[in-house]
Protein backbone atom coordinates (compact mmCIF):
# COMPACT_ATOMS: atom_id res chain seq x y z
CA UNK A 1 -3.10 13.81 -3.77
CA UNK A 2 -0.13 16.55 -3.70
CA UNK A 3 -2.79 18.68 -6.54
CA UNK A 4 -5.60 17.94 -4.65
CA UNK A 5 -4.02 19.80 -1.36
CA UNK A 6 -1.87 22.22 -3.37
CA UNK A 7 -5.30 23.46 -5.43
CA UNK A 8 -6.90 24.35 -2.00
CA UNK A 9 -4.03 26.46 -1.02
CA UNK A 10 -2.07 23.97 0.97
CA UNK A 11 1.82 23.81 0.65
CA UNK A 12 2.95 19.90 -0.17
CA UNK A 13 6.47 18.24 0.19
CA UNK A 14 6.32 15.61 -2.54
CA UNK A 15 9.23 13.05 -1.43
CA UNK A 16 10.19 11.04 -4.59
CA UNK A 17 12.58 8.02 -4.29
CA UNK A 18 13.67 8.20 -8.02
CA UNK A 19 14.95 10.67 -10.30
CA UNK A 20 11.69 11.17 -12.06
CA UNK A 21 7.52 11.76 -11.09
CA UNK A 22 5.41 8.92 -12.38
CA UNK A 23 5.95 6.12 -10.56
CA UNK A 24 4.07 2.82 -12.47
CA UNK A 25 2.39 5.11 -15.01
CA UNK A 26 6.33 5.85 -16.65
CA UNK A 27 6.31 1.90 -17.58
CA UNK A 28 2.62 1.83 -18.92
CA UNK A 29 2.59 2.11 -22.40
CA UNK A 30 -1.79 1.76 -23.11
CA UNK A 31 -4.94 1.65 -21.40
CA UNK A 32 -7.82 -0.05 -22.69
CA UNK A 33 -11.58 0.42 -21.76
CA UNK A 34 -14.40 -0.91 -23.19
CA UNK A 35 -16.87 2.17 -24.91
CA UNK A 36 -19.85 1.86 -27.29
CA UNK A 37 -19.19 -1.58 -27.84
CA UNK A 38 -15.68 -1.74 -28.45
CA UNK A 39 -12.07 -1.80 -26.96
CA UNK A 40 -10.88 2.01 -26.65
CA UNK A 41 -6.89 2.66 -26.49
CA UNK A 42 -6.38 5.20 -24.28
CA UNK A 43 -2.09 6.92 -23.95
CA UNK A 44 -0.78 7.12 -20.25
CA UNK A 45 1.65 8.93 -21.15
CA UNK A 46 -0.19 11.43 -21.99
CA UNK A 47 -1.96 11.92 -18.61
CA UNK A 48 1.01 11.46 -16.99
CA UNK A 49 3.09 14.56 -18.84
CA UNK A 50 0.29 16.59 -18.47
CA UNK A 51 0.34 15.90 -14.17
CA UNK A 52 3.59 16.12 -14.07
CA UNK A 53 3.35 19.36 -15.61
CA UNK A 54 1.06 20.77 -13.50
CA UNK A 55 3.61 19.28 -10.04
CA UNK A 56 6.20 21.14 -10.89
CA UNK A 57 4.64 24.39 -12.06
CA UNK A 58 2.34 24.63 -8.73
CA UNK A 59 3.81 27.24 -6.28
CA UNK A 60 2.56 25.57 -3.63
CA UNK A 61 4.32 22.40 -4.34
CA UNK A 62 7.88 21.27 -3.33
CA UNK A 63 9.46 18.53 -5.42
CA UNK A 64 11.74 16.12 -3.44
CA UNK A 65 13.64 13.93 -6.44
CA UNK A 66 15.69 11.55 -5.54
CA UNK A 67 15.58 11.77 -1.62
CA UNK A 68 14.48 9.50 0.97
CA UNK A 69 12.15 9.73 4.12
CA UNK A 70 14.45 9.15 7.65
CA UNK A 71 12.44 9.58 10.76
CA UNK A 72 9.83 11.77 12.09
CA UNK A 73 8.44 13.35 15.45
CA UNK A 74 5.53 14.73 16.82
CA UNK A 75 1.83 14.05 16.06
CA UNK A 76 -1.19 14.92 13.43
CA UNK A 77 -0.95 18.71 13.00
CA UNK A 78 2.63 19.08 14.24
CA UNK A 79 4.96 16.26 12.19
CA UNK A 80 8.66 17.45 11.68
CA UNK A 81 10.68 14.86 9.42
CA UNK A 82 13.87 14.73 8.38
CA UNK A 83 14.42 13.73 4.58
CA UNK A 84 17.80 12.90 2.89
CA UNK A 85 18.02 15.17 -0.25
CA UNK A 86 20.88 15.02 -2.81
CA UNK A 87 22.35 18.11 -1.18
CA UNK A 88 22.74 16.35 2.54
CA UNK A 89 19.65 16.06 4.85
CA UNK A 90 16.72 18.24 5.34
CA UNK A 91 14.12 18.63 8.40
CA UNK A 92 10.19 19.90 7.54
CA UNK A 93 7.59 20.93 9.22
CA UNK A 94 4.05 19.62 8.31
CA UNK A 95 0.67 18.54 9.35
CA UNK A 96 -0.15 15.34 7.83
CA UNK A 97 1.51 12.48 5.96
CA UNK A 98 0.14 10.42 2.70
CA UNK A 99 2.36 7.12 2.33
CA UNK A 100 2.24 6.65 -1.59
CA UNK A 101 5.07 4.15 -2.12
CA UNK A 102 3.31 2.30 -4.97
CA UNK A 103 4.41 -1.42 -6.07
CA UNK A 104 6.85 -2.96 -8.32
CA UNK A 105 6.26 -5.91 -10.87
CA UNK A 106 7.67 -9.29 -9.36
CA UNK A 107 10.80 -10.46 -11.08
CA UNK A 108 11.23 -13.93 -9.92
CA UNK A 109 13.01 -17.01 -11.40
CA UNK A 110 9.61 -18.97 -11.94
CA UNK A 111 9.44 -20.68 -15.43
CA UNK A 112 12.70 -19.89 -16.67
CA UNK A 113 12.30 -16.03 -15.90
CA UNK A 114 15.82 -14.71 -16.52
CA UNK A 115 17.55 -17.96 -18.42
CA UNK A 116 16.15 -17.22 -21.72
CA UNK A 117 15.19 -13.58 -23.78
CA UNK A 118 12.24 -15.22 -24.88
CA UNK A 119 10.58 -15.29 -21.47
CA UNK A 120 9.08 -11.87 -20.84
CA UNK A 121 6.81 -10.41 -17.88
CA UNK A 122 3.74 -8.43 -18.75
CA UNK A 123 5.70 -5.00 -18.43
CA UNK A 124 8.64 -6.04 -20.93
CA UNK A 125 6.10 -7.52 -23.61
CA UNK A 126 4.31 -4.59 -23.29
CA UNK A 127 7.16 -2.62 -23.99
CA UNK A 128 8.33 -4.79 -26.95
CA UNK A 129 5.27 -4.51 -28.86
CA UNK A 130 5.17 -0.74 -29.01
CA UNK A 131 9.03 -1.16 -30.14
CA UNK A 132 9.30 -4.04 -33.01
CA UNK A 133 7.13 -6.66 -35.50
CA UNK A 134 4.79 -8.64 -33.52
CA UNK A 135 5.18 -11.69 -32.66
CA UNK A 136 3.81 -14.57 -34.27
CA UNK A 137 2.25 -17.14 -31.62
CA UNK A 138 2.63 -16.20 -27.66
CA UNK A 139 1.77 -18.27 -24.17
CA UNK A 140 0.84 -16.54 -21.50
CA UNK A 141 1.32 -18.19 -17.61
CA UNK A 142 -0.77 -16.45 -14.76
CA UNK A 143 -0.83 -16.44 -11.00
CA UNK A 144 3.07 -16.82 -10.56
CA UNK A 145 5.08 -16.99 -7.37
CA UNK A 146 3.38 -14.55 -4.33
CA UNK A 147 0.12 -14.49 -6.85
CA UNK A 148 -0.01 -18.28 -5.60
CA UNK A 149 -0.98 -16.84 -1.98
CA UNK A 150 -2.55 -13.29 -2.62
CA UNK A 151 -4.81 -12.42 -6.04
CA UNK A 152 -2.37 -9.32 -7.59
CA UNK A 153 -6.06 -7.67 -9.00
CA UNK A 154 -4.69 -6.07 -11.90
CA UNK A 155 -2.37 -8.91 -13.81
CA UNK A 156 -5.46 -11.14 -15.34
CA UNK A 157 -6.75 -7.53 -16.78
CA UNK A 158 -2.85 -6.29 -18.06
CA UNK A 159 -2.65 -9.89 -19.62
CA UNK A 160 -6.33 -9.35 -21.95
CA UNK A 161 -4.99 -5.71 -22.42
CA UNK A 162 -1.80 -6.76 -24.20
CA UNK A 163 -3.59 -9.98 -25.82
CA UNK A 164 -5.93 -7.41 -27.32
CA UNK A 165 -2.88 -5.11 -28.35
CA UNK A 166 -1.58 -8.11 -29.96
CA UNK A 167 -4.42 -8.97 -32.34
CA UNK A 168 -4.35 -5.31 -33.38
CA UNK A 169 -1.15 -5.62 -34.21
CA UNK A 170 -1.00 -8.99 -35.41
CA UNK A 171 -4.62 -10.54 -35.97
CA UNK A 172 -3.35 -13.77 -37.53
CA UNK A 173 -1.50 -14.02 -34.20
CA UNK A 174 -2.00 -17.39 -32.19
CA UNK A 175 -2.26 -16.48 -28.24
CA UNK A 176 -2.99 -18.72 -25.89
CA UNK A 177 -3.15 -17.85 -21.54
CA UNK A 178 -3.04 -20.50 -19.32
CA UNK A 179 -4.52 -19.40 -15.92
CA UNK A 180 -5.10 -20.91 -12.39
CA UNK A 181 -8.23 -18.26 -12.24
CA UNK A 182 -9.18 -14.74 -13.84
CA UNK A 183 -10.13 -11.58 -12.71
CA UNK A 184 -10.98 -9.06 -14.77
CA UNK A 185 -13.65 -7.59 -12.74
CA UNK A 186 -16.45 -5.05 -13.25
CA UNK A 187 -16.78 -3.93 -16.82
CA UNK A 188 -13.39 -4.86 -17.52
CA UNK A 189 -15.11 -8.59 -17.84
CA UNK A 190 -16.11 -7.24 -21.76
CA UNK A 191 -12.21 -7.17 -22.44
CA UNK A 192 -11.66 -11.09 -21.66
CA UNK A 193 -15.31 -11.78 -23.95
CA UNK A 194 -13.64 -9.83 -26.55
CA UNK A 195 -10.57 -11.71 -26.31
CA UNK A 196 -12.48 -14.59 -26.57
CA UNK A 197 -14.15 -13.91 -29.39
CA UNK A 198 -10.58 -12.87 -31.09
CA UNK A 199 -9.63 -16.26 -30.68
CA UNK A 200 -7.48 -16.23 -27.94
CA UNK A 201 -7.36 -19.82 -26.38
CA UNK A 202 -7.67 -20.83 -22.21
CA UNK A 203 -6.31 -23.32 -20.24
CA UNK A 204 -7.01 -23.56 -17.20
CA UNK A 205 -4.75 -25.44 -14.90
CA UNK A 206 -3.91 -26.31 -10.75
CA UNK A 207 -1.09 -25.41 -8.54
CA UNK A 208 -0.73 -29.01 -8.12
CA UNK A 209 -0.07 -29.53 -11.42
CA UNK A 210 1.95 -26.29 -13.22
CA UNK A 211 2.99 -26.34 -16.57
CA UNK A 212 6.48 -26.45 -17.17
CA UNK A 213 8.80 -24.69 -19.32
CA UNK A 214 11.99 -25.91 -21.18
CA UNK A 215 14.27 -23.93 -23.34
CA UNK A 216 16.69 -24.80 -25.79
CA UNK A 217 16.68 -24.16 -29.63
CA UNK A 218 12.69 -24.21 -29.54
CA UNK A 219 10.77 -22.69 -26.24
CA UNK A 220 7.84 -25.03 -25.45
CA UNK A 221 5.61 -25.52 -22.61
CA UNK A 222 3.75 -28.04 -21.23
CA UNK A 223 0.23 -27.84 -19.80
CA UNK A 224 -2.40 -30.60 -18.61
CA UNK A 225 -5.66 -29.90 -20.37
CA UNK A 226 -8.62 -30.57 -17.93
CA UNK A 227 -11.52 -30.86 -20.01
CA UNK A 228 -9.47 -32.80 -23.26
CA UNK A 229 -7.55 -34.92 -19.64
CA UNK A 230 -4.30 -34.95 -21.60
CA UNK A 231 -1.00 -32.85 -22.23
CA UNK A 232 -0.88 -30.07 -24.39
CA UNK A 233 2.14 -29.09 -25.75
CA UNK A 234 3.17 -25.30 -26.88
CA UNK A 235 6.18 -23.89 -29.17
CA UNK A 236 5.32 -20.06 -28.54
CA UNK A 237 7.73 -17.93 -29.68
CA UNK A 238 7.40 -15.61 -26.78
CA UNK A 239 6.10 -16.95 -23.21
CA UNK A 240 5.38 -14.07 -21.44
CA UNK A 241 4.63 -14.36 -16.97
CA UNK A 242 2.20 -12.34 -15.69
CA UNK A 243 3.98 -11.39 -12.45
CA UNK A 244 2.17 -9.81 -9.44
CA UNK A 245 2.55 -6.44 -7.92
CA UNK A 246 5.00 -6.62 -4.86
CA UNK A 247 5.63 -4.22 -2.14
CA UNK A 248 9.12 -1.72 -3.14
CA UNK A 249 12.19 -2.20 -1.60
CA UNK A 250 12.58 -0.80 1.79
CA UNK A 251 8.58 -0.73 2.90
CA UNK A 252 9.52 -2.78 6.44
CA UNK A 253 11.48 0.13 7.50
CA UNK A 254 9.56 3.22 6.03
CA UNK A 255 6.65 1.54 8.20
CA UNK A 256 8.77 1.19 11.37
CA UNK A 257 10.00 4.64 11.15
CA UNK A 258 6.59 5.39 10.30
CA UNK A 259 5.00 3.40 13.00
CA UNK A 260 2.45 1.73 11.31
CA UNK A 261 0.93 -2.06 10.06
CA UNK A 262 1.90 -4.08 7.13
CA UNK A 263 -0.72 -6.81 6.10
CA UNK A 264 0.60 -10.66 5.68
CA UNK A 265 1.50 -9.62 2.18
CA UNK A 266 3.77 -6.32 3.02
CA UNK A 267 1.46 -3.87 1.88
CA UNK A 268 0.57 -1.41 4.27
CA UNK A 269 -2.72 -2.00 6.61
CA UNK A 270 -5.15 0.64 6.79
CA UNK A 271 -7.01 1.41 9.92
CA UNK A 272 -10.39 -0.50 8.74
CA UNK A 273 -11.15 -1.89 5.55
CA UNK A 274 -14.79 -0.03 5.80
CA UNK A 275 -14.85 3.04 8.34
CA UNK A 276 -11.27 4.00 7.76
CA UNK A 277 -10.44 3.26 4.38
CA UNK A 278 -7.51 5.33 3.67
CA UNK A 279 -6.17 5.72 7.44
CA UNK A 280 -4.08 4.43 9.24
CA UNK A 281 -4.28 3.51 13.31
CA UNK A 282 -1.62 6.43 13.55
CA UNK A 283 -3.43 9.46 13.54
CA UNK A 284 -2.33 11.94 10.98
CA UNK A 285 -1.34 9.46 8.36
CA UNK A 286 -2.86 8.05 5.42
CA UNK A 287 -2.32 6.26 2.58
CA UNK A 288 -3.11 5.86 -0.99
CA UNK A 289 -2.47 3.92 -4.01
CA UNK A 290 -0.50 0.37 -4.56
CA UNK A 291 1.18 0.88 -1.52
CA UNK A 292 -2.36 -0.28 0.19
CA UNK A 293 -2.73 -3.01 -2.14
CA UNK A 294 -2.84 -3.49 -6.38
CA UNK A 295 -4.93 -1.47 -8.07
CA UNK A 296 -5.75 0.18 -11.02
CA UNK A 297 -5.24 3.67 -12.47
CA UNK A 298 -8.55 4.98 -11.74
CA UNK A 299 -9.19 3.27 -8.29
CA UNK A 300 -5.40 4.90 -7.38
CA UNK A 301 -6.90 8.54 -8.13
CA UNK A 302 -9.79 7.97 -6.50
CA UNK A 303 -8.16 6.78 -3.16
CA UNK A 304 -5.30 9.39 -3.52
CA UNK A 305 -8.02 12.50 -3.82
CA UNK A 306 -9.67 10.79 -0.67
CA UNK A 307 -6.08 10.54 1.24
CA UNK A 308 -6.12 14.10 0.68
CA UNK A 309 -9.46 14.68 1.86
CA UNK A 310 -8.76 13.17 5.01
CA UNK A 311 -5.49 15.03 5.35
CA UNK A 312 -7.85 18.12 4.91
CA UNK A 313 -9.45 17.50 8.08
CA UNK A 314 -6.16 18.18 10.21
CA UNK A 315 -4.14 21.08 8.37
CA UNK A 316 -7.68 22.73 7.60
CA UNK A 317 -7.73 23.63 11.42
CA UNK A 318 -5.46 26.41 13.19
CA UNK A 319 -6.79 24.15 16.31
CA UNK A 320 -7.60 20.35 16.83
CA UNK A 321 -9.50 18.99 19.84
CA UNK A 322 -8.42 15.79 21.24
CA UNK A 323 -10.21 13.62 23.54
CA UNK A 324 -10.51 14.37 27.12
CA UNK A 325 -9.62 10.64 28.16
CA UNK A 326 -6.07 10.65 27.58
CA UNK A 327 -3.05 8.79 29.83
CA UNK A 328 -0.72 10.53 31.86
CA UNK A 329 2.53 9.38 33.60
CA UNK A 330 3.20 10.39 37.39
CA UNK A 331 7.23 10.81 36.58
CA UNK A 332 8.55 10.48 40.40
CA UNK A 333 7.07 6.82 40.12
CA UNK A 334 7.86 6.08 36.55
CA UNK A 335 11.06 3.40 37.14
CA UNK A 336 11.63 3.45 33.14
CA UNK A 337 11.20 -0.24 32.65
CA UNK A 338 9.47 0.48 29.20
CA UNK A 339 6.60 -1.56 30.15
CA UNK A 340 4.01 1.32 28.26
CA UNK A 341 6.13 1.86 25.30
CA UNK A 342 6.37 -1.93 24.43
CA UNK A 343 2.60 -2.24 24.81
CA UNK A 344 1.07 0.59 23.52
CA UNK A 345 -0.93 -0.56 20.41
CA UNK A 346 -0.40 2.88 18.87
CA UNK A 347 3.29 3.15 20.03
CA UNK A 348 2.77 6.84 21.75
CA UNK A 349 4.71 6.75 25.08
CA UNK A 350 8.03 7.54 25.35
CA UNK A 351 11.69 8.05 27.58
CA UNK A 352 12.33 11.41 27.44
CA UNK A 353 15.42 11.58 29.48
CA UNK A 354 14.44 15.45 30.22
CA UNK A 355 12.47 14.22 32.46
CA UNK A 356 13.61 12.49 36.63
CA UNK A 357 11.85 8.88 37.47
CA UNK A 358 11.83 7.37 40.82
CA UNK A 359 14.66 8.15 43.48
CA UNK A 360 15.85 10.75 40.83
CA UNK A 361 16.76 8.64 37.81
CA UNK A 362 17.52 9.98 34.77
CA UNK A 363 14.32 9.30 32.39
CA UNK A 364 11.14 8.48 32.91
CA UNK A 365 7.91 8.03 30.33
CA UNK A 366 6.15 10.65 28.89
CA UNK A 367 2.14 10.27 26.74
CA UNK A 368 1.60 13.31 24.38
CA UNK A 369 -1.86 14.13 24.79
CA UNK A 370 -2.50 14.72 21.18
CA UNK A 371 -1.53 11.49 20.51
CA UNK A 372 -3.46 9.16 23.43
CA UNK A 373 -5.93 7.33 22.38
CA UNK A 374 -7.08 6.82 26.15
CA UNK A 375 -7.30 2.76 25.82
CA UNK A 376 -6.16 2.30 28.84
CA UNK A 377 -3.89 -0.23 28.44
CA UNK A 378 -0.73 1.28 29.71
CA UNK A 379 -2.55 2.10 32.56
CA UNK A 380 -3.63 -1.38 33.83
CA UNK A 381 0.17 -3.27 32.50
CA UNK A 382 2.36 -0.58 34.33
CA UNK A 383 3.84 -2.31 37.36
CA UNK A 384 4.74 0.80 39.21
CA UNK A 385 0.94 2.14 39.10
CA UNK A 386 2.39 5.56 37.39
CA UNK A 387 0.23 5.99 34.69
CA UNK A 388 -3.35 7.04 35.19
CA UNK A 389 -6.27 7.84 32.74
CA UNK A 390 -7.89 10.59 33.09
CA UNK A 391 -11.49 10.79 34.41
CA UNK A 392 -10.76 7.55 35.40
CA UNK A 393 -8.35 7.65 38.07
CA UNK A 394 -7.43 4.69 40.12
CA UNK A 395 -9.36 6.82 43.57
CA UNK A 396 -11.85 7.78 40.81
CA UNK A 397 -13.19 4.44 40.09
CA UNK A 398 -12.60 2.97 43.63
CA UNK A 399 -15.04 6.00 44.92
CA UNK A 400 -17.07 4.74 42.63
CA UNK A 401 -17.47 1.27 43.70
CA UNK A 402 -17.42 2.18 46.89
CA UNK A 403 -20.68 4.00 46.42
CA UNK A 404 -22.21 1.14 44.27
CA UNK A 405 -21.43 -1.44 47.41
CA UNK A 406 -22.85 1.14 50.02
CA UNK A 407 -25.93 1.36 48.09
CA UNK A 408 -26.44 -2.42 48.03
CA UNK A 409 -24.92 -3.31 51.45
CA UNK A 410 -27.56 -5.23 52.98
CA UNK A 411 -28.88 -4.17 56.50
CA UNK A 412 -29.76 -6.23 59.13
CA UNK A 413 -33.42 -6.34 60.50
CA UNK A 414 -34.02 -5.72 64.09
């Protein structure tokens, strides 16, 4: 997204939480695809050096490592935020906002995660095969902990890919994955036939009935076999948990200082799933990546270049129009009860203590007009009647029923 802007002569603030540019792609070791027939092995790092590379040599671009997003004010085409930067704290000036926060790999204590070095997520075993000797026989559990309530998209796909890496490795290799359901959707669907055909065995198995792990000298795990309707019992030397994508640390506040939606499952909520894709119901900010929901490399690019298309359409301008139905606050009535700013959908009105309320009090509500979206419902919950919309003023819309009524009034025959 930052390249995308930056290549159209647009200055960026890239805000990084870490120490380093990369985010998920730093922990990704292979990509596979499926090509002519065959599995194709594909190096992330690669990509990612070369991006990097072109961040940090682009004038236009300002790298923020290791800082942190505080607060902002102000609306779509006029944002100033203040950052915390190693050196202290810093305030910018800016048009838009893309939220990009990404997702981290669950690390919960399901199945013995944590007790014993032989139980490995996806990300570790990946690691550990592009460090030592293979491994001999491995067990694979998905759909663990949150993946119970939401599908994570990407971990039945990341499970084949490192199955697959494993048979290269290690064809004699015994693998076996023992799944709730699977997902490898689109063309990725090849990957799981050719795992198939590698030998890789499935189990299927319920929530109601999860296989369970015991360590001690020998790992083994337990599964009910549907179709044989008896217990099977593993000695893997490895079980390794395909663990969801989660929602980073610190995502609940970033979206209150933001002022915008999480979904059920702490990802952020975009405007609408169809028309609005990549928005948000605050204008001026978008979002892109895992911090919408899981997805894949290619799907993140896609949405981040569209993030930055949309951001396009408000620093593009040197002027943006705004609606002409907008609220607006009669301050010697306003009594500051903060009826409008608890209710406003799109959290817009505020006390500005600048301003004098009723019998002279000291601050009263105030609606930027670049950020109304003239719904109308401070107007009808504000007990002191101080907040009208305009062209639809309170003597506005009695003169007009007044007219309707005269029109119809029925007159009597003589």
């Amino acid at each position: 997204a930052a390249l995308t802007l930056a290549d159209q002569g647009f200055p960026v603030h890239l805000v990084e939480r870490t120490d380093a540019l990369g985010g998920n792609l730093r922990h990704l070791e292979r990509l596979a695809s499926w090509e002519q027939g065959k599995v194709v092995w594909h190096d992330p790092h690669a990509l990612l050096q070369e991006m990097v590379a072109q961040v940090e040599a682009h004038p236009l671009i300002d790298v923020h490592l290791e800082s942190e997003y505080l607060s902002s004010e102000g609306f779509a085409g006029n944002f100033t935020s203040r950052l915390r930067v190693p050196e202290g704290e810093r305030e910018i000036r800016h048009g838009a906002t893309i939220v990009a926060t990404g997702g981290v790999e669950y690390r919960g204590p399901e199945y013995g995660y944590g007790s014993d070095p032989r139980i490995l997520t996806q990300q570790e075993f990946e690691a550990r095969l592009s460090e030592g000797e293979p491994p001999q026989s491995v067990a694979m559990i998905l759909c663990i902990g949150p993946a119970e309530r939401y599908c994570s998209r990407i971990c039945c796909t990341t499970a084949i890919k490192n199955v697959l890496a494993l048979k290269k490795a290690n064809p004699e290799a015994q693998v076996t994955v023992i799944y709730n359901d699977i997902r490898t959707y689109a063309f990725r669907e090849r990957l799981y036939d050719e795992a198939r055909r590698q030998g890789v065995v499935f189990i299927h198995y319920e929530f109601d009935r999860k296989p369970e792990v015991t360590t001690g000298e020998r790992l083994q795990v337990r599964v009910w076999e549907p179709s044989l309707e008896q217990e099977v019992v593993l000695e893997p030397e490895l079980l390794v948990l395909s663990m969801p994508v989660v929602p980073p640390e610190g995502v609940d506040a970033l979206a209150t200082r933001l002022k915008v939606p999480l979904d059920l499952d702490g990802f952020f909520l975009e405007a609408h799933v169809k028309l609005r894709p990549v928005d948000f119901s605050t204008d001026g900010v978008f979002l892109a990546g895992m911090a919408h929901y899981p997805k894949f490399l290619d799907e993140t690019i896609v949405q981040a270049q569209a993030a930055a298309a949309r951001a396009l359409t408000i620093v593009s301008k040197d002027v943006l129009e705004v609606g002409g139905i907008v609220a607006q606050v009669d301050a010697e009535k306003c009594v500051g009860c903060l009826t409008c700013v608890r209710i406003c959908p799109f959290h817009v009105p505020q006390i500005r203590a600048d301003f004098s309320g009723v019998g002279g009090i000291v601050g009263a509500a105030y609606i930027e007009p670049a950020q109304c979206h003239g719904c109308g419902v401070c107007v009808a919950e504000c007990p002191a009647k101080a907040i009208q919309l305009v062209h639809y003023r309170q003597e506005q819309i009695e003169a007009q029923i007044e007219a309707l009524e005269s029109e119809f009034r029925p007159v009597a025959a003589v």
